[in-house]
C-alpha atoms as a PDB file:
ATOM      1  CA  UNK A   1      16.315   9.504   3.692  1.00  0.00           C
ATOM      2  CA  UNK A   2      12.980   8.699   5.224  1.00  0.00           C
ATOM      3  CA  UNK A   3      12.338   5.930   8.060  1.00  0.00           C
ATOM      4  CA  UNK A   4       9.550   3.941   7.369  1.00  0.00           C
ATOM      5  CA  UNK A   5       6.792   5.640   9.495  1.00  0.00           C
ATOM      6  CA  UNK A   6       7.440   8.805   7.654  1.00  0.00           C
ATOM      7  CA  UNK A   7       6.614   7.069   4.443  1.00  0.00           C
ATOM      8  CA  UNK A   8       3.820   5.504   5.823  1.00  0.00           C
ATOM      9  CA  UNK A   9       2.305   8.999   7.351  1.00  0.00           C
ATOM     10  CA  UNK A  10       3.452  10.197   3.882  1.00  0.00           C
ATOM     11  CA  UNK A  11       1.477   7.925   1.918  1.00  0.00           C
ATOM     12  CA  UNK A  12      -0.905   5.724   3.807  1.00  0.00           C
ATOM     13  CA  UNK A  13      -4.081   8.027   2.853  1.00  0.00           C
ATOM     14  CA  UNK A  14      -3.728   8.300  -0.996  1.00  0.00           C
ATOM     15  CA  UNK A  15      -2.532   4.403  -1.313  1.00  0.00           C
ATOM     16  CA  UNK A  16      -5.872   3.525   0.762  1.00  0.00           C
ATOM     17  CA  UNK A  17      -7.775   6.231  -1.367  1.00  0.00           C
ATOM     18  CA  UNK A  18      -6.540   4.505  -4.498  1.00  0.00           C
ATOM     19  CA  UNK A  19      -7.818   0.804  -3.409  1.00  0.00           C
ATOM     20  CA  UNK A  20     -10.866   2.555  -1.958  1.00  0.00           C
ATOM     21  CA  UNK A  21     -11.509   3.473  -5.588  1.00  0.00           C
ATOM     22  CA  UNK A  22     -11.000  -0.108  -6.790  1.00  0.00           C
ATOM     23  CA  UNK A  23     -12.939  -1.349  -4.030  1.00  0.00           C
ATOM     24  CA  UNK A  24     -15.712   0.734  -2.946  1.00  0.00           C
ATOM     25  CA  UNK A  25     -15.294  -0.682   0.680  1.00  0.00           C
ATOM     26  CA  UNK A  26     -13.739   1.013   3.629  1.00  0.00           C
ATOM     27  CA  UNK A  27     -12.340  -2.119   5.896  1.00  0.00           C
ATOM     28  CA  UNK A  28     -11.753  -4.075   2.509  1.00  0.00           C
ATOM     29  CA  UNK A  29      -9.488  -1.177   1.403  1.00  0.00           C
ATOM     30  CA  UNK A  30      -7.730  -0.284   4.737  1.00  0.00           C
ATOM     31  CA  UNK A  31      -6.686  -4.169   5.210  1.00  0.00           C
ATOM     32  CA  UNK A  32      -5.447  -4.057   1.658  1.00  0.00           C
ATOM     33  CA  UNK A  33      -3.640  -0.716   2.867  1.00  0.00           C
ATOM     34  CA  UNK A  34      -2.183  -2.604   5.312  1.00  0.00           C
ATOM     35  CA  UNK A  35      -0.769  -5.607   3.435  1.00  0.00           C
ATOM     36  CA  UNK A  36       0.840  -3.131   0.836  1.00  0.00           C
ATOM     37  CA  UNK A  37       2.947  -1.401   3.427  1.00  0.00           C
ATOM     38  CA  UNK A  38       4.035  -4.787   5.016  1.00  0.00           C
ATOM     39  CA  UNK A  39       4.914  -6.570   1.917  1.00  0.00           C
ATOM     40  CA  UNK A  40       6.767  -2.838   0.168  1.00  0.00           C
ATOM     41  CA  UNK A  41       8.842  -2.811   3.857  1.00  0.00           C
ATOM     42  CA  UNK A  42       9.472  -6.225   3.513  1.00  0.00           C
ATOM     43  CA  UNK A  43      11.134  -6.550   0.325  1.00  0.00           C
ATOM     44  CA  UNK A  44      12.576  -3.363  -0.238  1.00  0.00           C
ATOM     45  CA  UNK A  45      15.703  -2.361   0.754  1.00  0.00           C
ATOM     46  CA  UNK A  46      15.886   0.715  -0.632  1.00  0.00           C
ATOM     47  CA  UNK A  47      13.689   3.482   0.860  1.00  0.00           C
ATOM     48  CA  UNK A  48      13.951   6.151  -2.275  1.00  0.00           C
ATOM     49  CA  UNK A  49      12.452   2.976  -4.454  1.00  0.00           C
ATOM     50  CA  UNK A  50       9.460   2.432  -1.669  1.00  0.00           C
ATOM     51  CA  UNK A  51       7.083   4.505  -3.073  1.00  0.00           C
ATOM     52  CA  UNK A  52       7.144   3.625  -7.129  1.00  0.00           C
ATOM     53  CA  UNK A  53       6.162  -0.057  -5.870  1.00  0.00           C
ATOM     54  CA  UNK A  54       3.611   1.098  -3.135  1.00  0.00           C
ATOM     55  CA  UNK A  55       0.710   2.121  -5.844  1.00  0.00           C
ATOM     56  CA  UNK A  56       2.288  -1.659  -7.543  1.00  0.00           C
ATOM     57  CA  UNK A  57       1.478  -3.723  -4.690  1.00  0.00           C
ATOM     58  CA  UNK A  58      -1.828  -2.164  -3.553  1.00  0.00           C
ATOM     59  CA  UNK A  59      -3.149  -2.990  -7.709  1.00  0.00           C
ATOM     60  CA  UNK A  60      -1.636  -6.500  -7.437  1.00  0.00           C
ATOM     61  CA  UNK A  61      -3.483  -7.353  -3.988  1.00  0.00           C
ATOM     62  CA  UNK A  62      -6.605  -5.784  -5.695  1.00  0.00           C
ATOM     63  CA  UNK A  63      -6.072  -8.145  -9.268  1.00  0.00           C
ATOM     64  CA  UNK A  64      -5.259 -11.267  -7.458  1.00  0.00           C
ATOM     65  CA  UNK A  65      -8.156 -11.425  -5.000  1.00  0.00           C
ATOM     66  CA  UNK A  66      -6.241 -10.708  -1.884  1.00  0.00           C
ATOM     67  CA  UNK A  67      -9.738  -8.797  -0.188  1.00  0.00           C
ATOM     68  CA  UNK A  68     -11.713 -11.061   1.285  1.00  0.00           C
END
């Protein structure tokens, strides 16, 4: 099973790629980056289930006006 800093090595570039796409702004998308990792960590128990609601949090932050 991976720790958490291997998923977030893993998969920190293509989630902040994806909200770069939605966003179009660097620091906008790399705080949003952020904030997905620490709320996916935070309520997820189960590593193997981390990365289906990684790309799920990072859209939701992005819909509901979490960027500044």
């Amino acid at each position: 099973m991976q720790n958490i800093e291997q998923i977030y090595k893993e998969y920190f570039g293509t989630v902040y790629k994806y909200l770069y796409c939605l966003t179009h702004n660097e620091d906008i998308a790399e705080e949003l980056t952020q904030e997905t990792f620490y709320r996916a960590i935070k309520s997820i128990h189960n590593f193997k289930m981390i990365v289906k609601y990684l790309y799920g949090y990072a859209k939701l932050l992005k819909i509901f006006g979490m960027m500044s």
